[in-house]
C-alpha atoms as a PDB file:
ATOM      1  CA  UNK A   1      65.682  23.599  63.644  1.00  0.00           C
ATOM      2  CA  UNK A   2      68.515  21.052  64.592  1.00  0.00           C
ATOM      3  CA  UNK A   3      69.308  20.535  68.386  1.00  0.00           C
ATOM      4  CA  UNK A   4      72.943  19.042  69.066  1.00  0.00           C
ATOM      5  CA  UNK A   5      73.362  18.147  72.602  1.00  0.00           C
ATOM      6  CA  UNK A   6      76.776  17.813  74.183  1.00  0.00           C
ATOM      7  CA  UNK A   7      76.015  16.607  77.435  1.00  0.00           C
ATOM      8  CA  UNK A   8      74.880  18.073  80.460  1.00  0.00           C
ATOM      9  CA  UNK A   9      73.120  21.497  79.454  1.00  0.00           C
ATOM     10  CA  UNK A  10      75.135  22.120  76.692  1.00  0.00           C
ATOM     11  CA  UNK A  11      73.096  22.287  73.092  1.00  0.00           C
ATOM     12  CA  UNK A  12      74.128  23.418  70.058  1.00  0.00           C
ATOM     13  CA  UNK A  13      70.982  24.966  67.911  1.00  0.00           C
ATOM     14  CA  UNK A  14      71.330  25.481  64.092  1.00  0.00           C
ATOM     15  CA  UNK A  15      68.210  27.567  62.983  1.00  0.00           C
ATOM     16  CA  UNK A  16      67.505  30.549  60.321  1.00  0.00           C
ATOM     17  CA  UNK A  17      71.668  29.792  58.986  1.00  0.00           C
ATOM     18  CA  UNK A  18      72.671  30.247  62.370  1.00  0.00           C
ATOM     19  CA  UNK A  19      74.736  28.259  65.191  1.00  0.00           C
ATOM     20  CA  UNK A  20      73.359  29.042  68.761  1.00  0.00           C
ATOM     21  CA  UNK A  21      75.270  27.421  71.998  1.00  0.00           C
ATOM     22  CA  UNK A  22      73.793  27.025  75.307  1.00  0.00           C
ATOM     23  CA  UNK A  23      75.821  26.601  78.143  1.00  0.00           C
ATOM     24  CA  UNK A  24      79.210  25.329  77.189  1.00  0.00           C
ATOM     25  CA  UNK A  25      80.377  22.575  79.639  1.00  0.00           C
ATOM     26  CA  UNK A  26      82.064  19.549  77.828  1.00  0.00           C
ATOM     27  CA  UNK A  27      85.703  18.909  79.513  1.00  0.00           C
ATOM     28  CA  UNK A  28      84.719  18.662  82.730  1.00  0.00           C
ATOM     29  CA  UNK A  29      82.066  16.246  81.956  1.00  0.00           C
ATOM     30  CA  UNK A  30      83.279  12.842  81.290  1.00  0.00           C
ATOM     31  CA  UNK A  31      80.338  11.760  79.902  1.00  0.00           C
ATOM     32  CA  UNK A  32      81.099  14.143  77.154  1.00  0.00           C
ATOM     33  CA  UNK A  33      85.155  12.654  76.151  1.00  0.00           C
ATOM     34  CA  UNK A  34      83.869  11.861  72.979  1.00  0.00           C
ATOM     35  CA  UNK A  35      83.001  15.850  71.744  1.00  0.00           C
ATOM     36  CA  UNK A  36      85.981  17.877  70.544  1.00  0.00           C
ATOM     37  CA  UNK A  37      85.632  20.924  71.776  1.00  0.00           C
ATOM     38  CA  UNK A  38      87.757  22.805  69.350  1.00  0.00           C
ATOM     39  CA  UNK A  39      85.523  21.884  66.506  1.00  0.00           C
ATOM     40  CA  UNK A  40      82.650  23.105  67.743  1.00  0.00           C
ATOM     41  CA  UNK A  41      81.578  26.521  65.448  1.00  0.00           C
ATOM     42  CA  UNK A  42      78.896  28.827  66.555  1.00  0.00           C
ATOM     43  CA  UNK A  43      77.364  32.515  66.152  1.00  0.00           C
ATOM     44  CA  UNK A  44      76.253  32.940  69.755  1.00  0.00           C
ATOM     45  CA  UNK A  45      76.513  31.470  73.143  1.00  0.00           C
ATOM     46  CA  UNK A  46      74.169  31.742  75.806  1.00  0.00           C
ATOM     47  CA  UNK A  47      74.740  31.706  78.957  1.00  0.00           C
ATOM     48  CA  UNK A  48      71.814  31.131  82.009  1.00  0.00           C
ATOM     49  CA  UNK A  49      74.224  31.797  84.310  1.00  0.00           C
ATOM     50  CA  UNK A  50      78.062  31.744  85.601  1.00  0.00           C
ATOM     51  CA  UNK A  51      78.434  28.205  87.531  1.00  0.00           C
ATOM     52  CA  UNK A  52      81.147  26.476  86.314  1.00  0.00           C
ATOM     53  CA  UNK A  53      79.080  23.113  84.934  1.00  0.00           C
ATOM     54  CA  UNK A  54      77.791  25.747  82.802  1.00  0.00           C
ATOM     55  CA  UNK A  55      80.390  27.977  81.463  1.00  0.00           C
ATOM     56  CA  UNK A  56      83.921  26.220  81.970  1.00  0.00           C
ATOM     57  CA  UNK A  57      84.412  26.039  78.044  1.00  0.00           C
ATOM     58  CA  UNK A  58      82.481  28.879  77.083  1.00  0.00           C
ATOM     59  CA  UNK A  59      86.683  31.002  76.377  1.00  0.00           C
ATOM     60  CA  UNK A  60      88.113  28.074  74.640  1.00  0.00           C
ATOM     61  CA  UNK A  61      84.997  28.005  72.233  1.00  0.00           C
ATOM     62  CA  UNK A  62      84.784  31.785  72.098  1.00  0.00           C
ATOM     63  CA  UNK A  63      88.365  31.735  71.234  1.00  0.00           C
ATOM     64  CA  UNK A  64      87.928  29.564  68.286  1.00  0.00           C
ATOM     65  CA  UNK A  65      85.252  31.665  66.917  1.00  0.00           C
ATOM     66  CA  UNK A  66      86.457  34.871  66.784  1.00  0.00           C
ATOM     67  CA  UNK A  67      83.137  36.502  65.582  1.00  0.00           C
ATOM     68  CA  UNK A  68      80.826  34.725  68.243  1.00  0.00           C
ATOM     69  CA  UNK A  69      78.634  36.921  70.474  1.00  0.00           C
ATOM     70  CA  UNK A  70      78.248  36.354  74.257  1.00  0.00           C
ATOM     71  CA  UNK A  71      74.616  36.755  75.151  1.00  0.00           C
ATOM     72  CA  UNK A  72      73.500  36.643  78.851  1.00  0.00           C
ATOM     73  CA  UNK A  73      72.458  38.988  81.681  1.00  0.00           C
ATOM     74  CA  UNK A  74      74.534  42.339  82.623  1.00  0.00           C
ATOM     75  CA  UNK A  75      76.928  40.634  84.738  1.00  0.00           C
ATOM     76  CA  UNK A  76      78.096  37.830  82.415  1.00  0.00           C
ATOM     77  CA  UNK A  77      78.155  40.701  79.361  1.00  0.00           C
ATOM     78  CA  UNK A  78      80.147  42.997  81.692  1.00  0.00           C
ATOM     79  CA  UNK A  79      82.730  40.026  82.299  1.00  0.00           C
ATOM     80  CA  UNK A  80      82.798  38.780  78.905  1.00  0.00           C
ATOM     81  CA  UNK A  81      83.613  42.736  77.217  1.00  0.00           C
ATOM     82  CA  UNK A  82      86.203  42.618  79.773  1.00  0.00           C
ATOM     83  CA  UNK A  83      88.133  40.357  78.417  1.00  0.00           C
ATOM     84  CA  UNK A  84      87.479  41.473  74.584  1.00  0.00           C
ATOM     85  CA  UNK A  85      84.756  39.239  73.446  1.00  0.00           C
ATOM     86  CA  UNK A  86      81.970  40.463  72.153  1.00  0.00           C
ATOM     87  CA  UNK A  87      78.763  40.178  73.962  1.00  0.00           C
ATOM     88  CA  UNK A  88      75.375  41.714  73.976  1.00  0.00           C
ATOM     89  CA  UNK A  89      73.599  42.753  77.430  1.00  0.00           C
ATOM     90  CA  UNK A  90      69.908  40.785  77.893  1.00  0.00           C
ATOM     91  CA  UNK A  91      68.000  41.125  81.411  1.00  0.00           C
ATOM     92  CA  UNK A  92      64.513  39.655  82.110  1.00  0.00           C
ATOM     93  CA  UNK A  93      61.753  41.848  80.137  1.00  0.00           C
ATOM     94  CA  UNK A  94      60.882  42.170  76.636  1.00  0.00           C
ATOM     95  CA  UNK A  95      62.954  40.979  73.663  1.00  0.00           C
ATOM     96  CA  UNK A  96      65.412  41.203  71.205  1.00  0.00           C
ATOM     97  CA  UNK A  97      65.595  40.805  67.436  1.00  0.00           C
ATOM     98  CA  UNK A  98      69.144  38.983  66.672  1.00  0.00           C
ATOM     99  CA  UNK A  99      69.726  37.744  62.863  1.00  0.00           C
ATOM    100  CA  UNK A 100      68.570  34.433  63.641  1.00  0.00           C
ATOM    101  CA  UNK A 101      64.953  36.053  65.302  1.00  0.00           C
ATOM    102  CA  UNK A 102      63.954  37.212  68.501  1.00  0.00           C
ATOM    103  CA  UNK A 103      64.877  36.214  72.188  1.00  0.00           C
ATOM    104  CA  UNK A 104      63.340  36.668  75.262  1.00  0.00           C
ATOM    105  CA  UNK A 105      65.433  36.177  78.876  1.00  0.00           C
ATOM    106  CA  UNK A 106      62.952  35.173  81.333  1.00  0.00           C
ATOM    107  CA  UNK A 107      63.011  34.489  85.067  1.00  0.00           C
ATOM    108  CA  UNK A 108      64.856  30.881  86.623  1.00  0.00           C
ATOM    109  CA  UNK A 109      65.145  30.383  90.480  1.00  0.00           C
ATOM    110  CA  UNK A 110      68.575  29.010  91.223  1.00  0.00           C
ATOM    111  CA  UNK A 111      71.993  30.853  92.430  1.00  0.00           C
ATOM    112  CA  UNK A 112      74.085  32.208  89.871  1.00  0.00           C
ATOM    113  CA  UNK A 113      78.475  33.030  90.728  1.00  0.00           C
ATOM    114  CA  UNK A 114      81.533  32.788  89.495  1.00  0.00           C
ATOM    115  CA  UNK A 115      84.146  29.805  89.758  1.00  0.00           C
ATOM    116  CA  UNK A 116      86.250  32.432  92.066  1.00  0.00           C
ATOM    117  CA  UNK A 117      82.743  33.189  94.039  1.00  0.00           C
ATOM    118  CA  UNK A 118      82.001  36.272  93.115  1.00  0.00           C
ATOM    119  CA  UNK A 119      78.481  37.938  91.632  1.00  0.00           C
ATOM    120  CA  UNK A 120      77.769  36.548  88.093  1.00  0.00           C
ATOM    121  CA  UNK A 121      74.128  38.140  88.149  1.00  0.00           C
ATOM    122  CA  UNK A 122      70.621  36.325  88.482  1.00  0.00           C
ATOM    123  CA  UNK A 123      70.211  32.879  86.682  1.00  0.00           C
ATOM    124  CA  UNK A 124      67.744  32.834  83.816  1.00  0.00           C
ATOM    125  CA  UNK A 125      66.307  31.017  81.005  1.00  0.00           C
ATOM    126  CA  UNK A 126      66.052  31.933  77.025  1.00  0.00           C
ATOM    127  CA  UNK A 127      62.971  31.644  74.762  1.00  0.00           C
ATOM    128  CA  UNK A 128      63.750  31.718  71.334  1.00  0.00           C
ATOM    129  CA  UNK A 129      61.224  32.761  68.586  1.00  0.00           C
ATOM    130  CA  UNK A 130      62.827  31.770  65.412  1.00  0.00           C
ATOM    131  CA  UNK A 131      61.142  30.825  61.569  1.00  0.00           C
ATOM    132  CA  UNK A 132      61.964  27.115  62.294  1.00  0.00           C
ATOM    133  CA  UNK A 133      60.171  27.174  65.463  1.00  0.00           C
ATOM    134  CA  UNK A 134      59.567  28.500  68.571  1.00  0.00           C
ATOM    135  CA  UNK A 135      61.978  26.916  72.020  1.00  0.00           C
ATOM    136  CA  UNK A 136      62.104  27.943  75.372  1.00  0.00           C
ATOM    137  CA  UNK A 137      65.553  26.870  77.199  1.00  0.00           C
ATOM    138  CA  UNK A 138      65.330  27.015  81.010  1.00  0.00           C
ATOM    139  CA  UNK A 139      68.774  26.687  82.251  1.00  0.00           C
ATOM    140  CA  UNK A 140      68.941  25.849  86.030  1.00  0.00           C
ATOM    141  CA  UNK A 141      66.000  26.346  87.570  1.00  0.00           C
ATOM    142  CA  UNK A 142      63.575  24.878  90.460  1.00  0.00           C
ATOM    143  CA  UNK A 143      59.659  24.584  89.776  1.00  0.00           C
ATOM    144  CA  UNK A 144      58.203  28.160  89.586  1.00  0.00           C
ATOM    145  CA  UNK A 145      54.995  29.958  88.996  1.00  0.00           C
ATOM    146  CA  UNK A 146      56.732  32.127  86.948  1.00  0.00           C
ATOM    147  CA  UNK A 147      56.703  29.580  83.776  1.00  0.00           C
ATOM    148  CA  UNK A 148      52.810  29.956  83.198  1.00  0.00           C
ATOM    149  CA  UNK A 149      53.814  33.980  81.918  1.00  0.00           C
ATOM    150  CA  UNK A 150      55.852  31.951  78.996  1.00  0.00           C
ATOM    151  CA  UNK A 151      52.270  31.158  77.323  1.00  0.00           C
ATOM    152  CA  UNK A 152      50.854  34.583  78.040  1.00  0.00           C
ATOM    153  CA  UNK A 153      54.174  36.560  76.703  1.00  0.00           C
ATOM    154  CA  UNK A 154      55.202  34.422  74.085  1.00  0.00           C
ATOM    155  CA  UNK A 155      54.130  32.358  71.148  1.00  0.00           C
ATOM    156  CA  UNK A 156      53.463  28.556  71.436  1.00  0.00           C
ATOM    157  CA  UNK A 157      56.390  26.404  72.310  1.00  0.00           C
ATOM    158  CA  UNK A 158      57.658  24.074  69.952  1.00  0.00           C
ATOM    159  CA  UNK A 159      59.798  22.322  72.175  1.00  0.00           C
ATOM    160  CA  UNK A 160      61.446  23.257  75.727  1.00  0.00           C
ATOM    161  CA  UNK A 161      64.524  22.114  77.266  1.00  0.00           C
ATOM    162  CA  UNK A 162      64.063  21.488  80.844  1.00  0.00           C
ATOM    163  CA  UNK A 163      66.566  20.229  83.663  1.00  0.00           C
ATOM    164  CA  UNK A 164      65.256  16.882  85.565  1.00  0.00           C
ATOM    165  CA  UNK A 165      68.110  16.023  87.629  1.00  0.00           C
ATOM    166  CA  UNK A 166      66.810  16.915  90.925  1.00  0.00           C
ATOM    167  CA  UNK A 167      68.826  18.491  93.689  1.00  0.00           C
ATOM    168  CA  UNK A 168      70.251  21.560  92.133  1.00  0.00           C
ATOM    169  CA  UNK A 169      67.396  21.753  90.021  1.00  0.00           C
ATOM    170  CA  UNK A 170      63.618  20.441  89.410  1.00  0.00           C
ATOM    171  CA  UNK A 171      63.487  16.441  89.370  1.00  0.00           C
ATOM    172  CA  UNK A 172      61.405  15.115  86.342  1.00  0.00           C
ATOM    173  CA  UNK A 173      58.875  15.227  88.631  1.00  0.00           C
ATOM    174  CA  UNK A 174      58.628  19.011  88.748  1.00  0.00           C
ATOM    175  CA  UNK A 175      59.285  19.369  85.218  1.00  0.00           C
ATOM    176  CA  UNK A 176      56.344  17.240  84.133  1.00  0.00           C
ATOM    177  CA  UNK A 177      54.150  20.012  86.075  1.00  0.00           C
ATOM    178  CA  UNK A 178      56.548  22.605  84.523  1.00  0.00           C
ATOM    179  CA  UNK A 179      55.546  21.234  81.061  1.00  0.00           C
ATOM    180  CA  UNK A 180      51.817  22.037  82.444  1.00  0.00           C
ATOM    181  CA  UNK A 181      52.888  25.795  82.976  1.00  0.00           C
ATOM    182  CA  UNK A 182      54.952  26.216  79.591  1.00  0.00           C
ATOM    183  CA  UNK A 183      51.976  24.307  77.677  1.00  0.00           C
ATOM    184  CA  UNK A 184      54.503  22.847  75.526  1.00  0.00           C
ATOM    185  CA  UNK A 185      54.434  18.341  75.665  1.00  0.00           C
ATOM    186  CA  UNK A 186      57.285  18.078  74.229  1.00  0.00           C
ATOM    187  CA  UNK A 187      60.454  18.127  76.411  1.00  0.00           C
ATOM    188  CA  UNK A 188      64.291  17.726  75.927  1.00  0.00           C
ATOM    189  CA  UNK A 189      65.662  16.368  79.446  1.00  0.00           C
ATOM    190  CA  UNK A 190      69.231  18.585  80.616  1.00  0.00           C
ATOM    191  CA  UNK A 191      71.309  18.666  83.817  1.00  0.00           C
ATOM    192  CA  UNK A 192      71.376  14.992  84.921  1.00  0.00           C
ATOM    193  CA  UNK A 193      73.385  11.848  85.032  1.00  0.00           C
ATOM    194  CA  UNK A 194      76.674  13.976  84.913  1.00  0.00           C
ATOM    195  CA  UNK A 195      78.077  13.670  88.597  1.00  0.00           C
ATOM    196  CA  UNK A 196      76.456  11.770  90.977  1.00  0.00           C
ATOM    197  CA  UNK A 197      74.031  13.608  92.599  1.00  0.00           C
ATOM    198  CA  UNK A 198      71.833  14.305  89.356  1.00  0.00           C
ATOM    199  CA  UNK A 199      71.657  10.525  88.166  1.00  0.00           C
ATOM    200  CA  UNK A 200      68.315   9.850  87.265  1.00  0.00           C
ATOM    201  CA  UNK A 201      66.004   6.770  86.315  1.00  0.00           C
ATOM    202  CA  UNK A 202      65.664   7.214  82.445  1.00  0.00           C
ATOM    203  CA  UNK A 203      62.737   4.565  82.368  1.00  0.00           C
ATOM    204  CA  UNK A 204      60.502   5.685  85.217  1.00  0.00           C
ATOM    205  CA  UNK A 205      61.307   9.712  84.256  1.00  0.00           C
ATOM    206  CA  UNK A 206      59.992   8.559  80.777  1.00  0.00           C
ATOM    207  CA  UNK A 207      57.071   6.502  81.469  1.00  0.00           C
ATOM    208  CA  UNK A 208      56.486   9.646  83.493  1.00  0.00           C
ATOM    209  CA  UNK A 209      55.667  11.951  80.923  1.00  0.00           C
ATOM    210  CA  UNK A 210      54.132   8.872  78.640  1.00  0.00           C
ATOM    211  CA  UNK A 211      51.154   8.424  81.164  1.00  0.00           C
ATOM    212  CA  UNK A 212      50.602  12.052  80.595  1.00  0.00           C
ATOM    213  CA  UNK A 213      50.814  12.075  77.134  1.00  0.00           C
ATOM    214  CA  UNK A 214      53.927  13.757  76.640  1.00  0.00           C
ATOM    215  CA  UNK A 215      57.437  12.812  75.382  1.00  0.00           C
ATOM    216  CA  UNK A 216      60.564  12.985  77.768  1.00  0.00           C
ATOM    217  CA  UNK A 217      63.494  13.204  75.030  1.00  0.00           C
ATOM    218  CA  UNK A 218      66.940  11.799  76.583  1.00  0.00           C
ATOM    219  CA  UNK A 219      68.812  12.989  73.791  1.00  0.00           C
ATOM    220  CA  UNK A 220      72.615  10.311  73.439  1.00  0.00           C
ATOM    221  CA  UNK A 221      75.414  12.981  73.576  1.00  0.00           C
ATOM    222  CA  UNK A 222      76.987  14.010  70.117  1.00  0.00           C
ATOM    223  CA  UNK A 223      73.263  13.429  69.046  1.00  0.00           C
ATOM    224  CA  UNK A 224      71.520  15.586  66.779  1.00  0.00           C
ATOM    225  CA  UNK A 225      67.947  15.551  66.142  1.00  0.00           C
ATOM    226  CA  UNK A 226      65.106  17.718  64.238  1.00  0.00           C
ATOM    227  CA  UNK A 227      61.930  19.752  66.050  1.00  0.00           C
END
């Protein structure tokens, strides 16, 4: 499994012949001036949920892959088919076998709209269960209980991509413990240093998860690594 990240919570996943992109937001970011957009191919995006930091690019790179499938909760499908991509409905329960293996949408605790405001359905998180490995992908989320089902209702993480930033989401703090619930020490940082309020310390959140014996992985943007 290779895990591309393009700043913020964007990630591009390459497992089983397949490309899999999480939350496209590269423009807006200026961190992220260096990606080109427009070359970026996939099979899927996912989507945790509709804010803008997570979705603004998500037509432009649909648009250049004409046979890419939108995968997210009703609200984001509905939207999507709406404007003639092609999508596939998910909501938090059991999974679903895609060419590339199975996924499972499970609960985050966040807000979830539209740039205009309106509904965009309830924020979640992915875990995929692929031959290459197993990943769990949390999207926005705060600290929950709800991350010590992933163990019980799935098999053992690989690798989990967790949001540190603090503010809008857990701090690195909160993920550490999160990394407790999920069982998984490995963890790929998301969601911070892009604007101003999620600018983090990358040497104390590191040392962190060292003491504990875990790794914290800052991935460099345009960086591509191997689980």
């Amino acid at each position: 499994m290779n895990i591309t990240f393009y700043g913020h919570s964007c990630f591009l996943i390459e497992t089983g012949g397949k490309r899999i992109l999480f939350d496209p937001f590269i423009t807006g970011n200026t961190l992220a001036q260096s990606v080109d957009v427009l070359s970026i191919r996939c099979d899927y995006i996912l989507l945790s949920h509709g804010h803008s930091d997570h979705c603004a690019d998500l037509e432009t790179i649909a648009q250049q892959n004409p046979d890419v499938t939108i995968v997210g909760i009703w609200e984001i499908h509905d939207r999507y088919s709406q404007k003639g991509f092609k999508t596939h409905p998910m909501n938090k329960g059991g999974w679903w076998t895609f060419d590339f293996g199975r996924v499972k949408m499970v609960n985050a605790v966040h807000s979830s709209s539209w740039p205009d405001g309106s509904y965009a359905g309830s924020p979640a998180g992915f875990v995929l269960d692929t031959p290459d490995g197993v990943l769990y992908f949390a999207g926005d989320t705060a600290l929950t209980l709800d991350m010590q089902l992933i163990p019980m209702t799935c098999p053992k993480l690989d690798l989990a991509i967790l949001p540190i930033g603090s503010n809008f989401t857990m701090d690195y703090q909160d993920a550490l413990l999160a990394s407790d619930f999920i069982q998984c020490n490995r963890i790929i940082g998301s969601h911070f240093d892009s604007f101003g309020y999620i600018q983090i310390d990358h040497v104390a959140a590191q040392a962190a998860f060292a003491a504990k014996g875990k790794a914290l992985i800052l991935m460099e943007i345009g960086a591509t690594i191997s689980s």
